[in-house]
N, C-alpha and C. Protein backbone atom coordinates (compact mmCIF):
# COMPACT_ATOMS: atom_id res chain seq x y z
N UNK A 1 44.52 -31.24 -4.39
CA UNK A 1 43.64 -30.43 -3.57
C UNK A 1 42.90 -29.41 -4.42
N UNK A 2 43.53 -28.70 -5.33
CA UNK A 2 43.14 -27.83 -6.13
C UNK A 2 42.05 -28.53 -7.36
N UNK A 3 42.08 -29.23 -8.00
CA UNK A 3 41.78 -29.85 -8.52
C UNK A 3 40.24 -30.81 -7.56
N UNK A 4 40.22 -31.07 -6.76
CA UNK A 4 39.14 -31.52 -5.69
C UNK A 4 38.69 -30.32 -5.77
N UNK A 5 38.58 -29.45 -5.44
CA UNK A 5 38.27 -27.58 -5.25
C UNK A 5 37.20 -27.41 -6.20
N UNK A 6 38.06 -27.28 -7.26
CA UNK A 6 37.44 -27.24 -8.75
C UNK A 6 36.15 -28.10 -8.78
N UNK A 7 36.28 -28.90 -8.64
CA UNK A 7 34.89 -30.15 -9.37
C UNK A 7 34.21 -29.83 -8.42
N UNK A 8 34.19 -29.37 -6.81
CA UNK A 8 33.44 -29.26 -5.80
C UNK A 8 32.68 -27.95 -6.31
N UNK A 9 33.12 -26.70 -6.66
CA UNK A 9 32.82 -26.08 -7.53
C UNK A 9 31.96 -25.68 -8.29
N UNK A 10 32.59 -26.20 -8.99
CA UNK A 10 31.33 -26.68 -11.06
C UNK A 10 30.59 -27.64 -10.16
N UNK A 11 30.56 -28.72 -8.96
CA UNK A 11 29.27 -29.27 -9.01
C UNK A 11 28.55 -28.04 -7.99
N UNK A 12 28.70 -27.50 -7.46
CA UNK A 12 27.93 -26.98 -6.77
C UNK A 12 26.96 -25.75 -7.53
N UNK A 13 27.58 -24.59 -8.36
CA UNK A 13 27.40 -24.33 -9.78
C UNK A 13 26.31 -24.75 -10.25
N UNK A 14 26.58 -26.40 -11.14
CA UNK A 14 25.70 -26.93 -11.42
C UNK A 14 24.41 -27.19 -10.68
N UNK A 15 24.55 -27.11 -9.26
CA UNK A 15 23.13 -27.50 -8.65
C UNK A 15 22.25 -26.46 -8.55
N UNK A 16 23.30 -25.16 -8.62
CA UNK A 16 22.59 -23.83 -8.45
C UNK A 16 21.69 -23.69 -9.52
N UNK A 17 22.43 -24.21 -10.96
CA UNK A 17 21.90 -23.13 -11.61
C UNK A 17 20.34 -24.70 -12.14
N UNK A 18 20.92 -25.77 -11.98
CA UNK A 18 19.87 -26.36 -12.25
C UNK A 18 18.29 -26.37 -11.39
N UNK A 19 18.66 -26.20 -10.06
CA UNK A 19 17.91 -26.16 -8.77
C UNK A 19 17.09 -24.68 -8.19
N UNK A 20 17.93 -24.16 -8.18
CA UNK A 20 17.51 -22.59 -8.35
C UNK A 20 16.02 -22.47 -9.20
N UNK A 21 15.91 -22.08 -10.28
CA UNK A 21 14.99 -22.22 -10.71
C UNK A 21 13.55 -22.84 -10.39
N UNK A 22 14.43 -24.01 -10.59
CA UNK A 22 12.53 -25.01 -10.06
C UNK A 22 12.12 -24.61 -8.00
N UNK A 23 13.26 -24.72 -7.05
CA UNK A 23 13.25 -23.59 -6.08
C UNK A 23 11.95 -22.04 -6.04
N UNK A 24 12.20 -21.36 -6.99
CA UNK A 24 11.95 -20.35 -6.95
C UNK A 24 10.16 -19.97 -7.40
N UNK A 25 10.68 -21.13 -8.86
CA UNK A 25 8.90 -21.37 -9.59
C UNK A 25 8.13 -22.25 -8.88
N UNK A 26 8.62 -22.47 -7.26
CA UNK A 26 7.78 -23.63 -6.75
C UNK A 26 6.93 -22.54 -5.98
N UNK A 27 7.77 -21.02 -5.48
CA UNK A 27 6.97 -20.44 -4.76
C UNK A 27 5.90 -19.33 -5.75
N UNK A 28 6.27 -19.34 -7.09
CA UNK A 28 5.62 -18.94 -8.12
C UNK A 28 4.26 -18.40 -8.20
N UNK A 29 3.46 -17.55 -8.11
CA UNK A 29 1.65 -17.29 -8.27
C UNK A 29 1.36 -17.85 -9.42
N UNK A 30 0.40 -18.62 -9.95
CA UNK A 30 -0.03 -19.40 -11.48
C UNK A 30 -0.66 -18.08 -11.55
N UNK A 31 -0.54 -17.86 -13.16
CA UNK A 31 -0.78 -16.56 -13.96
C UNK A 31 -2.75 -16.57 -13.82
N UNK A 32 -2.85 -17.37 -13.84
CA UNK A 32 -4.24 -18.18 -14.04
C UNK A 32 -5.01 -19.09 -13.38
N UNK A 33 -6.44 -18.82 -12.45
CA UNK A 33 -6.98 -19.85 -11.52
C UNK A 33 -8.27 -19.78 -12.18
N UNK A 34 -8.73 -21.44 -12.39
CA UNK A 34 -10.20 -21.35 -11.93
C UNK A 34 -10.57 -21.41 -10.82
N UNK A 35 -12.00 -20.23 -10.55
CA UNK A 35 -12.57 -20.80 -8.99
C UNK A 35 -13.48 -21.60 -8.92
N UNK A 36 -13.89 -22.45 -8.47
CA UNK A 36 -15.02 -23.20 -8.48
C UNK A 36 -15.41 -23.43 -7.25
N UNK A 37 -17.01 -23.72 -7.33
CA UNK A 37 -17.56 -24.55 -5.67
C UNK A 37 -16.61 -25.30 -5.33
N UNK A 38 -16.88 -25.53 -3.85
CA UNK A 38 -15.87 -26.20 -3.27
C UNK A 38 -16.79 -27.99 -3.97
N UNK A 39 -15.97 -28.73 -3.21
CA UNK A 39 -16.55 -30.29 -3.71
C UNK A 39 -17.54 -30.80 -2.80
N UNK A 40 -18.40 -30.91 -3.70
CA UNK A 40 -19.79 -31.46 -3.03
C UNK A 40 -20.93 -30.45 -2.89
N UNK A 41 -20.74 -29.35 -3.32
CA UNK A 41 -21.39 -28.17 -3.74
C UNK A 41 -22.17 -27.86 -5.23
N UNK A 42 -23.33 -27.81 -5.10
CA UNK A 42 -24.23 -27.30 -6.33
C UNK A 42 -23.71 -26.15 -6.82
N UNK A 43 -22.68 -25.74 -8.17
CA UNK A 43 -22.93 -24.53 -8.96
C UNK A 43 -23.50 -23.89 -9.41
N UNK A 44 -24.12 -22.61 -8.91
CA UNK A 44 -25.28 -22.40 -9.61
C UNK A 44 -24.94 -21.13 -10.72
N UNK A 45 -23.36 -20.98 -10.80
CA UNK A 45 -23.14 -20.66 -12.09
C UNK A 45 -21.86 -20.69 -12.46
N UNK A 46 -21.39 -20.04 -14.09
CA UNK A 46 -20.07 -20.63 -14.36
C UNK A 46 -19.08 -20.49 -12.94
N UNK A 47 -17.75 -21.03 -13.26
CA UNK A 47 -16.39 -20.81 -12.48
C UNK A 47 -15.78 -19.79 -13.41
N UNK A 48 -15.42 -19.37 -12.43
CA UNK A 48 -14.59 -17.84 -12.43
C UNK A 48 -13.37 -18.39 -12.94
N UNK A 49 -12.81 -18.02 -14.12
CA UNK A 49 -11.38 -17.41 -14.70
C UNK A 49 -11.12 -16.15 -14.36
N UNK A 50 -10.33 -16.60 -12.85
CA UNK A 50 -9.45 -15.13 -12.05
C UNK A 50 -8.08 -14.94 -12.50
N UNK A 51 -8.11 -13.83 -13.16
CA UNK A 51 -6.60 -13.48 -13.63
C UNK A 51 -6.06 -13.35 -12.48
N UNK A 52 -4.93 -14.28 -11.95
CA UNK A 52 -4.13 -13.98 -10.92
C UNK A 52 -3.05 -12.91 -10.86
N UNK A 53 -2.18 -13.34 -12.01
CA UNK A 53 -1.13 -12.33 -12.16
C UNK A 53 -1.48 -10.98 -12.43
N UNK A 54 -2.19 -11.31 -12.35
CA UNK A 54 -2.63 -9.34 -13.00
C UNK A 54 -2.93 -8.80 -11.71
N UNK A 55 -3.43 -9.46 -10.75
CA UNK A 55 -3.52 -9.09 -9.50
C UNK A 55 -1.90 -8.77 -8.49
N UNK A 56 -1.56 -9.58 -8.60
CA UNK A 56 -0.25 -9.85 -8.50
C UNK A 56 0.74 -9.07 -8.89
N UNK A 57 0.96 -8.69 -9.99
CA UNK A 57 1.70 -7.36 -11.10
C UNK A 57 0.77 -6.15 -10.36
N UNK A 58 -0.45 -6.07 -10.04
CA UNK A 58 -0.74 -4.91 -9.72
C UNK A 58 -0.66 -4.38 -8.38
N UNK A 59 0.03 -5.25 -8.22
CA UNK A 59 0.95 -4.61 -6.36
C UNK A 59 -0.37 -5.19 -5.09
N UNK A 60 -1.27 -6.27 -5.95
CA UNK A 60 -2.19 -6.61 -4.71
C UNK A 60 -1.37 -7.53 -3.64
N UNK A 61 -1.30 -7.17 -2.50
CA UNK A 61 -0.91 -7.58 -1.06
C UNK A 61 -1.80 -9.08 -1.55
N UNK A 62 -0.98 -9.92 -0.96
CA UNK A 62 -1.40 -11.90 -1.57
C UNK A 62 -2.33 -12.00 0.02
N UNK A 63 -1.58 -11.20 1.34
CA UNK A 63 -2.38 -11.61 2.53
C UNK A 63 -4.12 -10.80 2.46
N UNK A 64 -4.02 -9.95 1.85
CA UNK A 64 -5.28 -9.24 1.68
C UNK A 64 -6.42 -10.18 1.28
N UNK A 65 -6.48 -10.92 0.04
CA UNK A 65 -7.02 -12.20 -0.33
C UNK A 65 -6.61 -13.58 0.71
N UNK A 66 -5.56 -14.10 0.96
CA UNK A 66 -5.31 -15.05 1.63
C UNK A 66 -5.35 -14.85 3.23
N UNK A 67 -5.79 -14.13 3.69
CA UNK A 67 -6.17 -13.54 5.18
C UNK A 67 -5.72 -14.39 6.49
N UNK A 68 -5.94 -15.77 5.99
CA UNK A 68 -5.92 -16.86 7.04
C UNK A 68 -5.10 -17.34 6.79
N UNK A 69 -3.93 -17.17 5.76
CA UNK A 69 -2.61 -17.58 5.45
C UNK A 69 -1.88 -17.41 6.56
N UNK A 70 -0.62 -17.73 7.13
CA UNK A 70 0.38 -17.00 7.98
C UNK A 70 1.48 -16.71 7.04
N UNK A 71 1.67 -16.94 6.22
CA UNK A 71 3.05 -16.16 5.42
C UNK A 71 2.72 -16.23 4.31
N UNK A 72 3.15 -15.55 2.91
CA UNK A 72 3.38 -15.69 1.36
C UNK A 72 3.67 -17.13 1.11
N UNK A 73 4.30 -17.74 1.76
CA UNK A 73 4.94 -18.96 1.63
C UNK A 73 3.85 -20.18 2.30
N UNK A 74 3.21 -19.92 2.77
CA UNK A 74 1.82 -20.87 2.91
C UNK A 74 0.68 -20.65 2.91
N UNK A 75 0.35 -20.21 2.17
CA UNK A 75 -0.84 -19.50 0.82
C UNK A 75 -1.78 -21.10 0.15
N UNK A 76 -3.14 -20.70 0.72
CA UNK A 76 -3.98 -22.32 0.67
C UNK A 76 -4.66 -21.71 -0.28
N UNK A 77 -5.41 -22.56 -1.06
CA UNK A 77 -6.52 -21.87 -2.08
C UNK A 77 -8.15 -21.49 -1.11
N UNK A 78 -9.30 -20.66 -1.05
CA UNK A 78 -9.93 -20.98 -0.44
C UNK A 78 -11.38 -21.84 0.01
N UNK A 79 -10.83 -22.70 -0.79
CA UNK A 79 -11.64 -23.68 -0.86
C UNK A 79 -10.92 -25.13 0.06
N UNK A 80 -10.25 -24.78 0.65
CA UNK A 80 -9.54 -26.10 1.56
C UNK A 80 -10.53 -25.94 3.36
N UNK A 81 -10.17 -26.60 3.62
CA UNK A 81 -11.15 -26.92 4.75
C UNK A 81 -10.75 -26.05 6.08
N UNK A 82 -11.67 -25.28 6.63
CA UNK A 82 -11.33 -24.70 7.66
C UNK A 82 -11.22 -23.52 7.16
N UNK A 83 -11.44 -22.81 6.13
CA UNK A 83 -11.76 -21.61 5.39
C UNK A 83 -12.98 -21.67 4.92
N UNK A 84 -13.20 -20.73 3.63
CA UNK A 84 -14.64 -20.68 3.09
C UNK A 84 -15.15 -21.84 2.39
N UNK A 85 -15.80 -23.11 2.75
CA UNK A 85 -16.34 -24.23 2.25
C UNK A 85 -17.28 -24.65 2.37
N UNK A 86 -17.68 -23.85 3.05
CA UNK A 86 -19.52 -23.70 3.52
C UNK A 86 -20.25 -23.26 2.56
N UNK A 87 -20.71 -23.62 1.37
CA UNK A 87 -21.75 -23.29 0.20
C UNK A 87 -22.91 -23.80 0.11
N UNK A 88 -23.27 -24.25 1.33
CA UNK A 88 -24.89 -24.11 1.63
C UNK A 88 -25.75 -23.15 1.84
N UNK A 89 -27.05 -23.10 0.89
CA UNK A 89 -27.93 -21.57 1.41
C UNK A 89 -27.73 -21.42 2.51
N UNK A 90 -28.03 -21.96 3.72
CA UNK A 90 -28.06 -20.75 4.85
C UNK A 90 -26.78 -19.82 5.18
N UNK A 91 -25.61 -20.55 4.83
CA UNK A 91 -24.41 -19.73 4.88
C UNK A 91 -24.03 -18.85 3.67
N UNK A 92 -25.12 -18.49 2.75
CA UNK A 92 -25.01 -17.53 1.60
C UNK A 92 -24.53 -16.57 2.36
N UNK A 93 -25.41 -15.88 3.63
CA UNK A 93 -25.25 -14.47 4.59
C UNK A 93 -23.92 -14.84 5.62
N UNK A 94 -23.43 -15.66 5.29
CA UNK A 94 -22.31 -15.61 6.77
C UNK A 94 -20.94 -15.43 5.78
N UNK A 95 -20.35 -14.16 6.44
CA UNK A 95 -18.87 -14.07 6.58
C UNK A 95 -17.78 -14.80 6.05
N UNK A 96 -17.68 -16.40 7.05
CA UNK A 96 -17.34 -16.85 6.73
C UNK A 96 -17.55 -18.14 5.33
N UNK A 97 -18.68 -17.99 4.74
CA UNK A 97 -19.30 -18.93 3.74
C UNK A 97 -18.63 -18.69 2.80
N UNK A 98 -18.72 -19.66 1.79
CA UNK A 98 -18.18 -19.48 0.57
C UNK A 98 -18.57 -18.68 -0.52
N UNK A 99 -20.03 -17.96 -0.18
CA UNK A 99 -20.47 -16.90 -1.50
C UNK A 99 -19.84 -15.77 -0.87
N UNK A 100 -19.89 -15.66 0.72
CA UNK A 100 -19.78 -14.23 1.06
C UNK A 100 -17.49 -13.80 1.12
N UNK A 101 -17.32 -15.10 0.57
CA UNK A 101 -15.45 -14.88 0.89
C UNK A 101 -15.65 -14.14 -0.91
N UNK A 102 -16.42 -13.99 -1.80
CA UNK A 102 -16.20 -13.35 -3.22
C UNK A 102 -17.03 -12.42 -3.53
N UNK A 103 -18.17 -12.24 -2.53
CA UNK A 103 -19.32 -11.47 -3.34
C UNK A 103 -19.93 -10.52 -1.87
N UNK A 104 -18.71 -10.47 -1.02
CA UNK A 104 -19.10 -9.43 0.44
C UNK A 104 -19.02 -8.10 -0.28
N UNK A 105 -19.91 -7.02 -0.11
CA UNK A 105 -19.78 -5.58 -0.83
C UNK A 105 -19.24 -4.89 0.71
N UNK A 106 -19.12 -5.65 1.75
CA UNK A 106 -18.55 -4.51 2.65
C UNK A 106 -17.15 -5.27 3.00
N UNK A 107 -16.60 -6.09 2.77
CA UNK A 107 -15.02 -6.59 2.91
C UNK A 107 -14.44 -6.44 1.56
N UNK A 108 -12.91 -5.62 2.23
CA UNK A 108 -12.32 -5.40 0.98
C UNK A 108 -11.66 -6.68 1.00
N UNK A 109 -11.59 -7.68 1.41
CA UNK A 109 -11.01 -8.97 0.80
C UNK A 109 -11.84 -9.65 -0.25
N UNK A 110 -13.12 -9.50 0.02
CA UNK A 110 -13.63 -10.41 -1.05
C UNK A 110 -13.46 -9.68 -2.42
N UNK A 111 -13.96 -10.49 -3.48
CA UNK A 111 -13.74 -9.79 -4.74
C UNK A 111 -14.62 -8.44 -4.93
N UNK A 112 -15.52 -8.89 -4.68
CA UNK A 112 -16.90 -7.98 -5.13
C UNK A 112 -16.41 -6.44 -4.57
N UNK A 113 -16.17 -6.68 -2.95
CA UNK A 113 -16.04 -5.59 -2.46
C UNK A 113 -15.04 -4.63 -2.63
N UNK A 114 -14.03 -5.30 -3.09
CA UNK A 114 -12.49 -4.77 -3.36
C UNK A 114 -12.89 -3.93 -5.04
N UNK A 115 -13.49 -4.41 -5.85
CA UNK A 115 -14.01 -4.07 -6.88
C UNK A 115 -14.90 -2.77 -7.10
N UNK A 116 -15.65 -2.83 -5.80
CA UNK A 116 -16.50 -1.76 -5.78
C UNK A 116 -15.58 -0.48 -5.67
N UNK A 117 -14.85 -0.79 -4.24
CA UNK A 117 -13.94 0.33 -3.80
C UNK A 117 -13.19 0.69 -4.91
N UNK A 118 -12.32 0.02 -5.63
CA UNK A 118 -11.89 0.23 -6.92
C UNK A 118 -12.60 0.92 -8.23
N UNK A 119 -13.74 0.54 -8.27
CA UNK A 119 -14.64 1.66 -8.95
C UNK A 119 -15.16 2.54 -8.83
N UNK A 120 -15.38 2.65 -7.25
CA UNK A 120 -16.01 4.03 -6.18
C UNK A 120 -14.46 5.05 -7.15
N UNK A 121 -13.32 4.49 -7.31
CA UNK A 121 -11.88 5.58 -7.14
C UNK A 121 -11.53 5.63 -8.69
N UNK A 122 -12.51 5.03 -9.57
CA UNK A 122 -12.45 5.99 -10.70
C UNK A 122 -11.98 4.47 -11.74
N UNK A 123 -11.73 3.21 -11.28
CA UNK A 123 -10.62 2.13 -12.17
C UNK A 123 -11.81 1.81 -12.80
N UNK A 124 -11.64 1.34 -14.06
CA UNK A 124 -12.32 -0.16 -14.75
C UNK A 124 -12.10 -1.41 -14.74
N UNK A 125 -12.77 -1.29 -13.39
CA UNK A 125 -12.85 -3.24 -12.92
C UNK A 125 -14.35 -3.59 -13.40
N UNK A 126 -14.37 -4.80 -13.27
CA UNK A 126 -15.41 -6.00 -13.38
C UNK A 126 -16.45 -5.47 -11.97
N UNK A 127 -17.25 -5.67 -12.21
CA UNK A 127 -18.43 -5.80 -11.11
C UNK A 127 -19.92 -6.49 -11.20
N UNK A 128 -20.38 -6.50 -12.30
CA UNK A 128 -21.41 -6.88 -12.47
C UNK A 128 -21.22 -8.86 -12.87
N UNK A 129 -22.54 -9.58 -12.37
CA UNK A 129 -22.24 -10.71 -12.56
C UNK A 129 -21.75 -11.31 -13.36
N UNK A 130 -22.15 -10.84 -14.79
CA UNK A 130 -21.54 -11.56 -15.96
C UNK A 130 -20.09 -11.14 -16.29
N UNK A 131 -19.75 -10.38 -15.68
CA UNK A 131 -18.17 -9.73 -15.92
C UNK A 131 -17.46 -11.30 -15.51
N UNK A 132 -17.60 -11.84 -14.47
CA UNK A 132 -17.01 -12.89 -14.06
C UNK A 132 -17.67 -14.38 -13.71
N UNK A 133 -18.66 -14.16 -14.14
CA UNK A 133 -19.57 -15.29 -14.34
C UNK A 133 -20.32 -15.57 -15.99
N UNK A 134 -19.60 -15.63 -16.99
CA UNK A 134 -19.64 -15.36 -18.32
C UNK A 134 -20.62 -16.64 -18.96
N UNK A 135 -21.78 -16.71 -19.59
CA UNK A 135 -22.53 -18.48 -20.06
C UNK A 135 -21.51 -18.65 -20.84
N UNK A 136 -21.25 -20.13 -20.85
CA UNK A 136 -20.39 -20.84 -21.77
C UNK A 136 -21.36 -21.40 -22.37
C-alpha cells in the first residue's frame, strides 16, 4: 500500500512539475507582436513592432486594449472577425474600423490616444507616425 502511495506520488510530482509550466506559458503575453492589416487589406504603411511586454510590465490593464474580450483568459488579437477588420476608406472615421481601433486621439484604448494622454502627463511615449511606423 505504501509503496503504491509512493509511485502515485512521484508520478503525480512528475506531471506537476513537467505540465505546470507549459499550463502557465500557454496563458503567457508574447513579449513581442507584429500588427498588421487585417487579410485582404491594402497597407499603406509599415506593421507595427508593438512591444507587448513592456506594456504588460507596465501595469497596462490587458481589458483596456482587449475591450471586447470577456476575461484575461480569452484575449483575441484585433484583427479577428467581429472586431476591428474593417480597413476600408470609408471606415477610416468609424470607431469601430481598423485605423480608428490604433490611431483614435479621443479613446484611451486605442494606441494613439492612450499615448497622447500619456504625454499630455509628462512620459516619453511614441506619438508621431514614424515612431511606430518606421521605412524599412
Amino acid at each position: 500500500m505504501k509503496k503504491s502511495l509512493i509511485i502515485s506520488l512521484m508520478v503525480v510530482a512528475l506531471v506537476c512539475v513537467f505540465a505546470l509550466p507549459a499550463v502557465i506559458a500557454g496563458n503567457a503575453a508574447p513579449d513581442q507582436i507584429t500588427m498588421t492589416a487585417p487579410e485582404g487589406a491594402k497597407a499603406t504603411k509599415t506593421a507595427v513592432d508593438f512591444p507587448h511586454k513592456k506594456h504588460v510590465d507596465g501595469g497596462l490593464d490587458c481589458m483596456v486594449c482587449h475591450h471586447k474580450s470577456e476575461s484575461k483568459d480569452a484575449i483575441q488579437s484585433c484583427a479577428v472577425e467581429g472586431c476591428h477588420v474593417d480597413a476600408s476608406k470609408a471606415a477610416k472615421k468609424d470607431p469601430k474600423g481598423f485605423y480608428q481601433a490604433f490611431h483614435s486621439k479621443a479613446s484611451k484604448a486605442s494606441c494613439l490616444g492612450c499615448h497622447k494622454a500619456e504625454k499630455a502627463a509628462g512620459k516619453a511615449v511614441p506619438v508621431g507616425c514614424k515612431d511606430c511606423h518606421p521605412k524599412k
